[in-house]
Structures are given as C-alpha cells and as structure tokens.
N, C-alpha and C. Protein backbone atom coordinates (compact mmCIF):
# COMPACT_ATOMS: atom_id res chain seq x y z
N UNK A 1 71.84 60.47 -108.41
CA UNK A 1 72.18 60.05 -107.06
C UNK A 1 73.00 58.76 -107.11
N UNK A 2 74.19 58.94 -106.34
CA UNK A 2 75.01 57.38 -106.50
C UNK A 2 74.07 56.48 -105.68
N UNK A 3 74.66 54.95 -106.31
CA UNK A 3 73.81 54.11 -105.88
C UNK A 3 75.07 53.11 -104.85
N UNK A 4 75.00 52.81 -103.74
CA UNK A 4 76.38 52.77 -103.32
C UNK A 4 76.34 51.25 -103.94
N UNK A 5 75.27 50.00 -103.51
CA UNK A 5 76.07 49.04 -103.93
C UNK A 5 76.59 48.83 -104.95
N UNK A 6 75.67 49.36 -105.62
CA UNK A 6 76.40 49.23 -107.50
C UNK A 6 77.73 50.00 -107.30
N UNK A 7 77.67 51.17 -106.95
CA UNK A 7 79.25 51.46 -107.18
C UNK A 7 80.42 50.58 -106.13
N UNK A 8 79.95 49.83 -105.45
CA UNK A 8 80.89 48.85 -105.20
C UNK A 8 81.01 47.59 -105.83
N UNK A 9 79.70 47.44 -106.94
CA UNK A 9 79.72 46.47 -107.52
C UNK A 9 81.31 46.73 -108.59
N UNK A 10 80.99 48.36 -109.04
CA UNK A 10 82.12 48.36 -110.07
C UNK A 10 83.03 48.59 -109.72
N UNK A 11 83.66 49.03 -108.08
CA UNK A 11 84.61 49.37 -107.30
C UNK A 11 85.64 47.86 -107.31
N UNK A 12 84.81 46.61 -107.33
CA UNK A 12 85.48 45.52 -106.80
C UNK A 12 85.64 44.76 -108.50
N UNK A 13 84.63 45.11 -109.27
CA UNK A 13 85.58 44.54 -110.59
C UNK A 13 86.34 45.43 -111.03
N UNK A 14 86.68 46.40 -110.89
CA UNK A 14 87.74 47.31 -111.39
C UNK A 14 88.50 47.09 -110.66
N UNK A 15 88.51 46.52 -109.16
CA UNK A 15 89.93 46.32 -108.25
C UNK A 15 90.63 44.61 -109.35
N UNK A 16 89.39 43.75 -109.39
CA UNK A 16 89.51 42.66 -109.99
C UNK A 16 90.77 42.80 -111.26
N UNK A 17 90.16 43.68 -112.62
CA UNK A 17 90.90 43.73 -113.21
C UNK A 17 91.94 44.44 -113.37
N UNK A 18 91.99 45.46 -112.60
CA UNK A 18 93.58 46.03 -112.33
C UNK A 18 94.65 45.74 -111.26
N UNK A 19 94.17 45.19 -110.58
CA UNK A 19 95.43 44.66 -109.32
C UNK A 19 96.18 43.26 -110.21
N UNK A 20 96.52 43.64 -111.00
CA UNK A 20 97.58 42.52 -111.78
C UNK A 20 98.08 43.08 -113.05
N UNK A 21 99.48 43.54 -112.66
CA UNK A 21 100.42 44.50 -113.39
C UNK A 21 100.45 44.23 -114.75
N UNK A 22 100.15 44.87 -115.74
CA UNK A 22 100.51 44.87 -117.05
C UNK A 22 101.47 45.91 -117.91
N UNK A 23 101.50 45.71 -118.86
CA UNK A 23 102.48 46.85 -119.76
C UNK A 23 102.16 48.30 -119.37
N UNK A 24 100.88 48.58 -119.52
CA UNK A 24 101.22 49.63 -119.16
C UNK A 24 101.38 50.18 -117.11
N UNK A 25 101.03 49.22 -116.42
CA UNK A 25 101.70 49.77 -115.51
C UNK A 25 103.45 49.49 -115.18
N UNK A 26 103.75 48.54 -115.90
CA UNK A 26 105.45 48.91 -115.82
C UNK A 26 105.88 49.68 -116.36
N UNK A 27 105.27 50.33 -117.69
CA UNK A 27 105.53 51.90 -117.97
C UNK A 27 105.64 52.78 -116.94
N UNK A 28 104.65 52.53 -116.18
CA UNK A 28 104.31 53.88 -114.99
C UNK A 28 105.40 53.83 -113.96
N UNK A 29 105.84 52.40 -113.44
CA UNK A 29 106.94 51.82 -112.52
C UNK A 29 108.31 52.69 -113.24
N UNK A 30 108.70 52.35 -114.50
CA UNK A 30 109.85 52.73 -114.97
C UNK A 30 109.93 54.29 -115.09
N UNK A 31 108.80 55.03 -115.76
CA UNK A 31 108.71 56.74 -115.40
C UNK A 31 108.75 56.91 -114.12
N UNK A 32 108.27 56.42 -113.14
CA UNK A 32 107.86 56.30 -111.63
C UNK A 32 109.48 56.59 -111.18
N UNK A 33 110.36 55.83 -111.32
CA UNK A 33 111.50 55.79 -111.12
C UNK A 33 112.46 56.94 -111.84
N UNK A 34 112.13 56.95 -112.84
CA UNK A 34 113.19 58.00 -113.68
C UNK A 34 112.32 59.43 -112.91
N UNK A 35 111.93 59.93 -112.06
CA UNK A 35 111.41 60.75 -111.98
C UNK A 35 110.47 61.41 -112.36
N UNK A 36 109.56 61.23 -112.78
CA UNK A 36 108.24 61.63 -113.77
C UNK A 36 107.55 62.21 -112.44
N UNK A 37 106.75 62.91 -112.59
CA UNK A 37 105.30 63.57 -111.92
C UNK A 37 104.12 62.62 -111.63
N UNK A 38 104.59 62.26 -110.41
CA UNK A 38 103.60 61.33 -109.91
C UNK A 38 102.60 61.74 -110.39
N UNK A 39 101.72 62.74 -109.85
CA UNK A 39 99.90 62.99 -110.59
C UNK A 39 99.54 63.09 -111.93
N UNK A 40 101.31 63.48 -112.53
CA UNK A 40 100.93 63.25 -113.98
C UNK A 40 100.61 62.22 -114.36
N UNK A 41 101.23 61.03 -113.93
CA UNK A 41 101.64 59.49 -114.61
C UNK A 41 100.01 58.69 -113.98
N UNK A 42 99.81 59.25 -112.79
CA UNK A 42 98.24 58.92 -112.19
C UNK A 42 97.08 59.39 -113.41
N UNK A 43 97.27 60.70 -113.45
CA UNK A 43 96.35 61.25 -114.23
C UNK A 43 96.08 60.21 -115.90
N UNK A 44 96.93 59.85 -116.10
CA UNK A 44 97.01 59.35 -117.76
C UNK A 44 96.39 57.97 -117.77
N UNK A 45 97.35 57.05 -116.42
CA UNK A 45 96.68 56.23 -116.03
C UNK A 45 95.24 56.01 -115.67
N UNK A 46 94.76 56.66 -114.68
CA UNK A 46 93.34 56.80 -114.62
C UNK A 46 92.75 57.60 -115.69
N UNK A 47 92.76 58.54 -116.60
CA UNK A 47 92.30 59.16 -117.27
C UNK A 47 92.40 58.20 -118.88
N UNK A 48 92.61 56.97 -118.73
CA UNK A 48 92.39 56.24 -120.26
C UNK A 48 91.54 55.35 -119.39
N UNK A 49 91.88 54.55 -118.38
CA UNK A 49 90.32 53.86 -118.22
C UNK A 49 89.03 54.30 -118.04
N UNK A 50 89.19 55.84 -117.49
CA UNK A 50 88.08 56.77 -117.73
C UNK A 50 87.49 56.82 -119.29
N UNK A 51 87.93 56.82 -120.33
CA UNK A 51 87.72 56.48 -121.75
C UNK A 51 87.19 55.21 -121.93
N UNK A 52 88.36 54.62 -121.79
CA UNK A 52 87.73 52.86 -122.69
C UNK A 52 86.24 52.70 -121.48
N UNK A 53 86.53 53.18 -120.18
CA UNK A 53 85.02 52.16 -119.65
C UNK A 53 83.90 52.96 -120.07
N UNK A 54 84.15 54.32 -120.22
CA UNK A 54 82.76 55.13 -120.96
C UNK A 54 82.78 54.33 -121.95
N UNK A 55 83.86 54.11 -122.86
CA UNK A 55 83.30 53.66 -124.38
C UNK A 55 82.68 52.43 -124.11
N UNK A 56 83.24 51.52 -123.85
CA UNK A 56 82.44 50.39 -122.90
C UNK A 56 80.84 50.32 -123.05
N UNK A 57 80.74 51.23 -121.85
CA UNK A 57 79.61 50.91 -121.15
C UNK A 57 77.91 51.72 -122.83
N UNK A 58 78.95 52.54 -123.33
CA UNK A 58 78.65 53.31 -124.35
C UNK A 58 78.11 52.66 -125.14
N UNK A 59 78.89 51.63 -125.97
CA UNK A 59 78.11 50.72 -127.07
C UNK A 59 79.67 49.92 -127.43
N UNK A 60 80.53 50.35 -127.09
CA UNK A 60 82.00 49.58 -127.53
C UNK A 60 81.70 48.30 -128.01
N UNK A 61 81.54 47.82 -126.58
CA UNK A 61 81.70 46.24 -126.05
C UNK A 61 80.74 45.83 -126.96
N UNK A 62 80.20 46.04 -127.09
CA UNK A 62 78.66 45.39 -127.92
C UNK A 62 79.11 45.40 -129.18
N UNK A 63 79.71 46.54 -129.60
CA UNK A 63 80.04 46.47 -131.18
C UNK A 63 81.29 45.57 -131.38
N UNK A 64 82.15 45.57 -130.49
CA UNK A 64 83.22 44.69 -130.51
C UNK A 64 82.93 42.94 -130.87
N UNK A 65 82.52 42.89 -130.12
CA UNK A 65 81.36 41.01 -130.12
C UNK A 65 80.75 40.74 -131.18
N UNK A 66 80.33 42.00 -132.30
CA UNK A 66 79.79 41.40 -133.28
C UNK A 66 80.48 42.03 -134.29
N UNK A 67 81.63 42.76 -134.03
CA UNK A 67 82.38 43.11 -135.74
C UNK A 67 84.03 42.35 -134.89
N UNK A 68 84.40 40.64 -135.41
CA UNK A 68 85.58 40.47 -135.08
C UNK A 68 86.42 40.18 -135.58
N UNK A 69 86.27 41.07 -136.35
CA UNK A 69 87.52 41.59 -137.90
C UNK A 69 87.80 43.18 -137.05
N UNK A 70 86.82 43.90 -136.53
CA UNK A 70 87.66 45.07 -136.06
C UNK A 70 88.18 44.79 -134.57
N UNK A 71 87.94 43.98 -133.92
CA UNK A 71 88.47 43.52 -132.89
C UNK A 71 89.74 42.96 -133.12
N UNK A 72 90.00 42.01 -134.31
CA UNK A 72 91.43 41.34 -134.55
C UNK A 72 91.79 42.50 -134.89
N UNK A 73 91.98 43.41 -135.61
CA UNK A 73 92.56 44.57 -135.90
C UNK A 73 93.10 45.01 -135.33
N UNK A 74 92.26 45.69 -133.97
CA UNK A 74 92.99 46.26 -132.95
C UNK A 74 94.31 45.31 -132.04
N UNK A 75 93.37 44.59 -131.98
CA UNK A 75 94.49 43.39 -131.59
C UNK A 75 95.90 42.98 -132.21
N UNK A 76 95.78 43.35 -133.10
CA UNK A 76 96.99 43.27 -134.15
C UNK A 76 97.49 44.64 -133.92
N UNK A 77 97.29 45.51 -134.03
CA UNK A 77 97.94 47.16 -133.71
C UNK A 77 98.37 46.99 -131.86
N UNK A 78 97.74 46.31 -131.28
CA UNK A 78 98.02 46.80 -130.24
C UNK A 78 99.39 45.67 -129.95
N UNK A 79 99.47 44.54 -130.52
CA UNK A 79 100.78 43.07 -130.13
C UNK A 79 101.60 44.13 -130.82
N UNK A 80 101.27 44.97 -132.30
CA UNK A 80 102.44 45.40 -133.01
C UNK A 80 103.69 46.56 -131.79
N UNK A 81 102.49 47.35 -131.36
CA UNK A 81 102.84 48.27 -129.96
C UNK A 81 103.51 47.67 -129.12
N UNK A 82 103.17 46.59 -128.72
CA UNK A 82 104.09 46.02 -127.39
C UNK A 82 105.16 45.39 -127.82
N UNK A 83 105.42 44.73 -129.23
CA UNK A 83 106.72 44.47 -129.63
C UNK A 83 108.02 45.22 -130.07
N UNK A 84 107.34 46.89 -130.76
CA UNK A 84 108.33 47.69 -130.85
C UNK A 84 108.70 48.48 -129.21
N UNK A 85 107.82 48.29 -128.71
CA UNK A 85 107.98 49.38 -127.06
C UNK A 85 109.02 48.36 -126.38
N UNK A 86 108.70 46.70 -127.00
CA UNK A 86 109.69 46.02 -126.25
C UNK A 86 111.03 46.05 -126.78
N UNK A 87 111.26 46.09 -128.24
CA UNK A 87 112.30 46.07 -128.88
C UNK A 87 113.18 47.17 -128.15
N UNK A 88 112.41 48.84 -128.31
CA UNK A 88 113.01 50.25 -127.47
C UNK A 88 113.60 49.56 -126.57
N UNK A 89 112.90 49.06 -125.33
CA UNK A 89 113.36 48.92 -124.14
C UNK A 89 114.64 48.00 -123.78
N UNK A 90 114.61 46.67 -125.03
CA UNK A 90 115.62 45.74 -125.33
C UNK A 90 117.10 46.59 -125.29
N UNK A 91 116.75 47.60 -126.23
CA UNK A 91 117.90 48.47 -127.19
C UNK A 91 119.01 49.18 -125.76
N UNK A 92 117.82 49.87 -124.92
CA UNK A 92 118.08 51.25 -124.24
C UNK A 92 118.77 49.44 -123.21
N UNK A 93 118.53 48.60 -122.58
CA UNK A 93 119.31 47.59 -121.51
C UNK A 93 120.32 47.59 -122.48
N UNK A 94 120.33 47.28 -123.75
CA UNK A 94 121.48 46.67 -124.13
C UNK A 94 122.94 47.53 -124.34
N UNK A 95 122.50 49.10 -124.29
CA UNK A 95 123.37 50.24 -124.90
C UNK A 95 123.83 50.83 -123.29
N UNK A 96 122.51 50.72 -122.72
CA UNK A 96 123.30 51.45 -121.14
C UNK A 96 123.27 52.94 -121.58
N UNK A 97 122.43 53.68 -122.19
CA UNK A 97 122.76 54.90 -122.59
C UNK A 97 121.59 55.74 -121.43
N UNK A 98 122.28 55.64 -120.66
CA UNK A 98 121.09 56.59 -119.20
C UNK A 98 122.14 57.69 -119.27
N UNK A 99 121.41 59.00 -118.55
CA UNK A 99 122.30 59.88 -117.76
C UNK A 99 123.44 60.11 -116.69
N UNK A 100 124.61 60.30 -116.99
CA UNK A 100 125.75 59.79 -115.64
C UNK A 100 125.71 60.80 -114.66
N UNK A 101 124.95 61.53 -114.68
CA UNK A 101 124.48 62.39 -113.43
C UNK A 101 124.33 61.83 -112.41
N UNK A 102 123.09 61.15 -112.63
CA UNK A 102 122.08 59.93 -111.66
C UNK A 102 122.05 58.85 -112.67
N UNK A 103 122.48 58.51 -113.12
CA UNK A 103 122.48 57.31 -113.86
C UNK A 103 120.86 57.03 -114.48
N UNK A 104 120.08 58.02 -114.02
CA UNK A 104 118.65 57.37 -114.82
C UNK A 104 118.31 58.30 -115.79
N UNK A 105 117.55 57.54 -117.29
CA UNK A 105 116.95 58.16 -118.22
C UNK A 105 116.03 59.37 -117.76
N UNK A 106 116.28 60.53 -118.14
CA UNK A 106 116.09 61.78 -118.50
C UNK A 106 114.06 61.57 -118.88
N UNK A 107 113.06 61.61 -117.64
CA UNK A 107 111.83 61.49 -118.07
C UNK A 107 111.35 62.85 -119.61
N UNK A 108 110.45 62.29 -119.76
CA UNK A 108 110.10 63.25 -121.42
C UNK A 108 108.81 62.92 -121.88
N UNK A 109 108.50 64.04 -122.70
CA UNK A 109 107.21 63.73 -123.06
C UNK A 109 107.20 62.11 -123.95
N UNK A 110 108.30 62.05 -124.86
CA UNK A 110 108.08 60.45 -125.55
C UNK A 110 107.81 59.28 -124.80
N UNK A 111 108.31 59.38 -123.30
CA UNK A 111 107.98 58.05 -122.38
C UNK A 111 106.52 58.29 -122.27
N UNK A 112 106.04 59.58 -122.18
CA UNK A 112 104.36 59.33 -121.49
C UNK A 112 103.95 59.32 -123.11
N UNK A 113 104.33 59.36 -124.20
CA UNK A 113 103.64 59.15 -125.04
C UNK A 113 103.42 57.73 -125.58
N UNK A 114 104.62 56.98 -124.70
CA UNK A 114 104.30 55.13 -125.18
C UNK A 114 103.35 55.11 -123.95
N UNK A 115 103.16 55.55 -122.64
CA UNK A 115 102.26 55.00 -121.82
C UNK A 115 100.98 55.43 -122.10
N UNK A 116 100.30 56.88 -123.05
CA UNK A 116 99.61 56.75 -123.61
C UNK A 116 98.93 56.00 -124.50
N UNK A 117 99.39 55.64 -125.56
CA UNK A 117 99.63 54.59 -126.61
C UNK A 117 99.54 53.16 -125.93
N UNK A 118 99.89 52.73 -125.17
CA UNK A 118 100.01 51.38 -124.40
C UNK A 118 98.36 50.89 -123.82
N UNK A 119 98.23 52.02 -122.86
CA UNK A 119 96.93 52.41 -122.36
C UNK A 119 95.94 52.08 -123.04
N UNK A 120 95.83 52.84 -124.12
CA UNK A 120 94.62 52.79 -125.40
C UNK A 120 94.69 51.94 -126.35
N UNK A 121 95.74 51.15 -126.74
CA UNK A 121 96.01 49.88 -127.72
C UNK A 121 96.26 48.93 -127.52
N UNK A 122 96.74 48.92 -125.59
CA UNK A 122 97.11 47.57 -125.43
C UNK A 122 95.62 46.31 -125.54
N UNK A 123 95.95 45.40 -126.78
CA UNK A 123 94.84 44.21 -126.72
C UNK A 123 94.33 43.83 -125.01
N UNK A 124 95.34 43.60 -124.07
CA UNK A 124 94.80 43.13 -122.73
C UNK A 124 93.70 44.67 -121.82
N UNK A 125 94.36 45.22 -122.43
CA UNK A 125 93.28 47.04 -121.56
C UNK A 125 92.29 47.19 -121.79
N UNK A 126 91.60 46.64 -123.14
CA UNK A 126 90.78 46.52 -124.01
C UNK A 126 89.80 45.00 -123.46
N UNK A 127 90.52 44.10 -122.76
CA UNK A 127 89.98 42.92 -122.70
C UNK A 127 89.12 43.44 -121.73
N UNK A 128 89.65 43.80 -120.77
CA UNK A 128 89.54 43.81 -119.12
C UNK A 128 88.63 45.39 -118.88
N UNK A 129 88.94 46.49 -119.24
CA UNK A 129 88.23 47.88 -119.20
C UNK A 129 87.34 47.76 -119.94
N UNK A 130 87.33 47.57 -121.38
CA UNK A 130 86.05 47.87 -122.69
C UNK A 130 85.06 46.36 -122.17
N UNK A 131 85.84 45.46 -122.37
CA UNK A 131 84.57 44.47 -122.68
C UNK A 131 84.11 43.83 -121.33
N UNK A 132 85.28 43.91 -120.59
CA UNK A 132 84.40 43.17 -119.41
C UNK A 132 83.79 44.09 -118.43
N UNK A 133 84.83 45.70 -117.91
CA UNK A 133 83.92 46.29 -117.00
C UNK A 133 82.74 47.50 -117.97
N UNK A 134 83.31 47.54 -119.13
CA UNK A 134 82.17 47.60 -119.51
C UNK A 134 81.14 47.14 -120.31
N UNK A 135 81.45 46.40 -120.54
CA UNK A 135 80.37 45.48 -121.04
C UNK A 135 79.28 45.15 -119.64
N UNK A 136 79.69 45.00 -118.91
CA UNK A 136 79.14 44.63 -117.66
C UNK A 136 78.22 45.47 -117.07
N UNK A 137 78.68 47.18 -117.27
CA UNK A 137 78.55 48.49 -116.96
C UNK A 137 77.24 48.99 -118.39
N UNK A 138 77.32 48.13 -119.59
CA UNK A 138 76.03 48.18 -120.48
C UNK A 138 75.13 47.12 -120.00
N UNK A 139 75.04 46.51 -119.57
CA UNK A 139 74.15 45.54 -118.88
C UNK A 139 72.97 46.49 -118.08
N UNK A 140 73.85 47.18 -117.48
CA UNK A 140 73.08 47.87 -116.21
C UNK A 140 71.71 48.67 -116.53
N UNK A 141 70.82 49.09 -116.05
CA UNK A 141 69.70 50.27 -116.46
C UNK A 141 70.43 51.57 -116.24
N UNK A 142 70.33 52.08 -117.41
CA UNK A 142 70.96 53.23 -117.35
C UNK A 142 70.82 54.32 -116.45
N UNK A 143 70.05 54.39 -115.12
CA UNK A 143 70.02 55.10 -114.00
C UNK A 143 71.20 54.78 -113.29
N UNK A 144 71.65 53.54 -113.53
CA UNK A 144 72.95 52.94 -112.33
C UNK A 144 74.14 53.06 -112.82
N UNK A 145 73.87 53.00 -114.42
CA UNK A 145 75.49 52.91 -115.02
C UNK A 145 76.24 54.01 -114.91
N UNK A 146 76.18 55.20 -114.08
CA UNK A 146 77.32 56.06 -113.82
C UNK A 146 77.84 55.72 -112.47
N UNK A 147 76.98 55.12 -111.30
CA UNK A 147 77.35 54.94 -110.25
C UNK A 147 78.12 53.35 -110.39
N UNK A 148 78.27 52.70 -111.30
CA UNK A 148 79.28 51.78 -111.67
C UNK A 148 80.36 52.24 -112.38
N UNK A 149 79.96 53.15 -113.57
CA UNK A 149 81.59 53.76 -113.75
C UNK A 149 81.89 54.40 -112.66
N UNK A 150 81.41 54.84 -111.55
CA UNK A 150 81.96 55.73 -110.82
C UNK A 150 83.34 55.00 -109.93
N UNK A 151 82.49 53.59 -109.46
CA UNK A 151 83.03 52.67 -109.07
C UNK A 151 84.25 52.41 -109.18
N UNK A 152 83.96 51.92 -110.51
CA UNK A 152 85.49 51.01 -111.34
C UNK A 152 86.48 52.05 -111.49
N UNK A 153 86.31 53.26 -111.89
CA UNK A 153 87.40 54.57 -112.13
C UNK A 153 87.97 54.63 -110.72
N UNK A 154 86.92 54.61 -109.00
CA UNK A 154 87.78 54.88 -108.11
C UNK A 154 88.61 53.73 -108.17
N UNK A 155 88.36 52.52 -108.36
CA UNK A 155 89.25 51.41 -108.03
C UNK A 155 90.52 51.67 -109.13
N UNK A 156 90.82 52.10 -110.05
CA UNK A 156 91.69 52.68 -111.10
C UNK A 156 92.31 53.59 -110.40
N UNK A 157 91.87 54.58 -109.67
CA UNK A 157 92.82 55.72 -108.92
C UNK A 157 93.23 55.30 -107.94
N UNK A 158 92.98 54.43 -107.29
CA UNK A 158 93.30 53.43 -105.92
C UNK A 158 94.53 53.24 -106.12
N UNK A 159 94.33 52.41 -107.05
CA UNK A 159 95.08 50.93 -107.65
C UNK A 159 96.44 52.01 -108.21
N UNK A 160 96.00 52.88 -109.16
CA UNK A 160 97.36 53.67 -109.78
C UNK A 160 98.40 54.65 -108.49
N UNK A 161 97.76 55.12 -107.63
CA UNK A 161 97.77 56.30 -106.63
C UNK A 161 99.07 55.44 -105.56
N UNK A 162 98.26 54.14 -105.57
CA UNK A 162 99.05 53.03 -104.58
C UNK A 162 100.27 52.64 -105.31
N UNK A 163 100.18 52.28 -106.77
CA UNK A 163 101.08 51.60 -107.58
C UNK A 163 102.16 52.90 -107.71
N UNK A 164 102.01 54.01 -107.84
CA UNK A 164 103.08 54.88 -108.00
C UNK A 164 103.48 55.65 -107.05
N UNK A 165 103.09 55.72 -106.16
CA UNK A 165 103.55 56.41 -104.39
C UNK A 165 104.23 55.52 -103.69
N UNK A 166 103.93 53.94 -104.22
CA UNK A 166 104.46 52.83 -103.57
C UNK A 166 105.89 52.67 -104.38
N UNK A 167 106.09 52.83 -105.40
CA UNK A 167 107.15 52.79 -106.60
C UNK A 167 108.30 53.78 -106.49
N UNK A 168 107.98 54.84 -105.43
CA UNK A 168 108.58 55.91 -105.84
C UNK A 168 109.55 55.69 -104.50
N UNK A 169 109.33 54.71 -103.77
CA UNK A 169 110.16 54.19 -102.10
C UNK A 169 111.30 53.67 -103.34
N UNK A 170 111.43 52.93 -104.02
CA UNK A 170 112.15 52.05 -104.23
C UNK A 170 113.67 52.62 -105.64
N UNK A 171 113.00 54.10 -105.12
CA UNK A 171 113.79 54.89 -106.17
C UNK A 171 114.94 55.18 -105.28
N UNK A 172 115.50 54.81 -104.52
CA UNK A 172 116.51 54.49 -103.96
C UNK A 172 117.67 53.78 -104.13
N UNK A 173 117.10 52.49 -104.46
CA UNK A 173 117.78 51.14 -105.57
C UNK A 173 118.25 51.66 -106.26
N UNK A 174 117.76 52.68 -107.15
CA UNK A 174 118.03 52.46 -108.53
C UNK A 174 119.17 53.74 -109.18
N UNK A 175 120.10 53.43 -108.62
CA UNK A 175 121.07 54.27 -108.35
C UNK A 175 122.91 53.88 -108.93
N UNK A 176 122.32 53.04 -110.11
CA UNK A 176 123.84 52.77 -111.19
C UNK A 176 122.73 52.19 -112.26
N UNK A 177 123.65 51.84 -113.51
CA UNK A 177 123.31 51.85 -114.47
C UNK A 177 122.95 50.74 -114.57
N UNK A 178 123.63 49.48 -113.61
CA UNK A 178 123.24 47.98 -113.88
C UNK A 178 122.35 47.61 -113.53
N UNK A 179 121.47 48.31 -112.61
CA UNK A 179 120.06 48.65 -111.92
C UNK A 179 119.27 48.72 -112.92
N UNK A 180 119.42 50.23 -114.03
CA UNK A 180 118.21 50.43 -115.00
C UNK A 180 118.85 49.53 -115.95
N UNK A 181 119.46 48.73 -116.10
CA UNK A 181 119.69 48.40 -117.57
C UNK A 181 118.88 46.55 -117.39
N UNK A 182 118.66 46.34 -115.85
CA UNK A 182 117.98 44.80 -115.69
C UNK A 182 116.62 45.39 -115.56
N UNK A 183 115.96 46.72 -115.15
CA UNK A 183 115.00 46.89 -115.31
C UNK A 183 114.41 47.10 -116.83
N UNK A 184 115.17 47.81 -117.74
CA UNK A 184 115.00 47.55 -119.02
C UNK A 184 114.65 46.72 -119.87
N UNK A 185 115.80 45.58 -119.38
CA UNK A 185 115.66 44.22 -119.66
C UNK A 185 114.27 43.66 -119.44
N UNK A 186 113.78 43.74 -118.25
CA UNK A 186 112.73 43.28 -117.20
C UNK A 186 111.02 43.54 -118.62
N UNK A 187 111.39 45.24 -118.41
CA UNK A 187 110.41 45.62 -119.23
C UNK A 187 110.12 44.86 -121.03
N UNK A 188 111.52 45.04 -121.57
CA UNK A 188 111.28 44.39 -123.12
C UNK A 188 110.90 43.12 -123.02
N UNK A 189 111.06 42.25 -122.10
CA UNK A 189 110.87 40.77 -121.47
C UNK A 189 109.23 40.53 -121.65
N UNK A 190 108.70 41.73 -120.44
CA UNK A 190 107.18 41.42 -120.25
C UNK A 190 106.14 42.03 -121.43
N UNK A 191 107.09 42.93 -121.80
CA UNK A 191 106.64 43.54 -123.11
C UNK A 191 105.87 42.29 -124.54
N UNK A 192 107.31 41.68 -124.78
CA UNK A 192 107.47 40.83 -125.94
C UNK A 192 106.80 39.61 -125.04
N UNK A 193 106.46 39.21 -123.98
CA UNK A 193 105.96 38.07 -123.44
C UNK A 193 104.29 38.66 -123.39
N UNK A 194 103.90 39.48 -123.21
CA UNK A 194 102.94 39.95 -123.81
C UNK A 194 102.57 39.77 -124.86
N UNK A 195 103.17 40.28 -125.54
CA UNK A 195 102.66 39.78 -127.53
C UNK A 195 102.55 38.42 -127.92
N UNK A 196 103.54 37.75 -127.22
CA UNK A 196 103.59 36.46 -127.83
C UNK A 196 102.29 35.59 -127.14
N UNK A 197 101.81 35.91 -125.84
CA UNK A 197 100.99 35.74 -125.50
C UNK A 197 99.43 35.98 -125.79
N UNK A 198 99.41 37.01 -126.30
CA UNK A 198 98.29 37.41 -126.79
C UNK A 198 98.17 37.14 -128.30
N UNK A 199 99.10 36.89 -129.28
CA UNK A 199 99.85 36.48 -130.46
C UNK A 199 99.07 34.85 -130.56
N UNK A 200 99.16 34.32 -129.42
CA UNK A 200 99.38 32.84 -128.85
C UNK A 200 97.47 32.83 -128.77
N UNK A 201 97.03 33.63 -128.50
CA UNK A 201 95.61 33.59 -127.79
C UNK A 201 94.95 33.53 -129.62
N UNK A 202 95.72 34.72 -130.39
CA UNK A 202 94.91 34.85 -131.69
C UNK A 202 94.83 33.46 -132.84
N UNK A 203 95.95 32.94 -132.59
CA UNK A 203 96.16 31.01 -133.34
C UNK A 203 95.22 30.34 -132.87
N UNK A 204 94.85 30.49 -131.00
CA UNK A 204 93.63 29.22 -131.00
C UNK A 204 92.59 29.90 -130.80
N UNK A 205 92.07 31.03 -131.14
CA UNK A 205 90.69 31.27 -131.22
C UNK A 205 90.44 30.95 -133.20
C-alpha cells in the first residue's frame, strides 16, 4: 500500500535533485531538437534513475561509503565519459557537419547510446540518485521504501516529460547551422566544465 507522505517525501527530493540541468539532460535537449522520440528520450531518462535509485536504496550507497577506491573508480570512468562526449561535441561545432536538408544532425541510435552511458557513469548521477536519494531511500523500513522510490521516479518523469515537451517549442530556432554549431559548442563547454569540476572535487577530497 503506498504511503503518501513518504512518497512525497521522495517526490520532493527527487524534484530537489533533478530540477538542475546536467550532462545528461543536455543530451536529451540536443536529441530533443534533432528530432528524437520524445517517449523514447523520456523513457531512458527516467528508466536509468529507475536503476541507480533501486541500486541505491538496494545496498549501493552503503557499499559505496565504505569501498572508496571503487567509488574513485567510477568517478574516474565517468570525468573520462564527459571529456570524450565533450571532445565529440567540440569536433561536430567545429566541422559544421549537420544535414543541409534541415540543417540538423540526423538523430541515431549512437546519440542515445552517449545518453545512456552519461546516465549510468556520469560521477554527478551517481552523487545525487545512488547516494543521496538512495541512500536516503535505505534509511527507510523497508515497508516504505517502495513508496519513496515511487516518489522520486515520479519526480524524474515530471521533471524529464516537462524538460523535453518544453524543448521541443524551441525547435523552431534551430533552423541553420550557426544555431547547432553554438549549441554544440554550448554542450562540449558544459561537458568538459563538468569534468574539470568534478576532476577539481577529486584533488581536495
């Protein structure tokens, strides 16, 4: 039986940690635009925080806190991810090589396969889904902890449903090449400012 406050308990930290855009939702913005399948790009989106917060709430978080040699690990695979996805994205602004049809990149399975990959390796997805909503979500007595994942996943479909129905107005703009090639830019930018940031976090811990 859901328990409602708890699932608004996890409704409002899952709004907490996803209403502030990261790598992988400017993935979703940039497929969003090139035409991709809205429910697809929803589905992947919500369907990896559906993962990490089970693993989470599972035993993740817990094992994470006390093995942090496999935590730097991941952390290191996942800065390595956001620096080559940024480098791609550097390459594709700098070459201008879109479609002169519509001037936008040709969506494909390889774009949803970096927003896959992004999803599941990015060090910050991992901060915010595994250890904090669920870590938070292992706290609980295990009678409640589904009606908190239940929570945090709707605030994930909210949050994605809004972020890419809202994204898809602005596919209007984006209608010459000097358009996608500053959004490109935009992306390898937050990409590599990502890494260096989180890069930056691994020196002073």
């Amino acid at each position: 039986m859901l328990d409602t406050s708890i699932w608004l308990q996890g409704f409002m930290l899952g709004l907490a940690m996803f209403v502030a855009p990261g790598p992988k939702d400017i993935l979703i913005l940039r497929e969003t635009l090139a035409g991709q399948s809205p429910l697809l790009l929803i589905a992947i989106a919500v369907g990896s925080d559906i993962l990490l917060i089970a693993l989470g709430i599972l035993g993740l978080s817990a094992l994470l806190e006390r093995a942090p040699t496999l935590t730097l690990g991941l952390q290191i695979v996942g800065i390595s991810l956001l620096v080559l996805h940024g480098i791609h994205a550097g390459r594709s602004a700098w070459r201008g090589t879109y479609d002169s049809a519509d001037t936008s990149p040709a969506p494909g399975p390889g774009a949803l396969r970096k927003i896959v990959t992004v999803s599941l390796f990015n060090p910050a997805a991992w901060l915010d889904t595994v250890l904090v909503i669920g870590g938070v979500g292992a706290t609980l007595p295990q009678v409640v902890q589904m009606s908190f994942a239940i929570g945090a996943v709707a605030a994930s479909l909210l949050w994605f449903a809004f972020w890419v129905f809202g994204t898809r107005f602005a596919r209007r703009i984006m209608t010459s090449v000097c358009a996608w090639r500053l959004l490109d830019a935009g992306v390898a930018l937050a990409m590599i400012a990502m890494a260096v940031l989180l890069a930056a976090g691994l020196n002073g811990d």
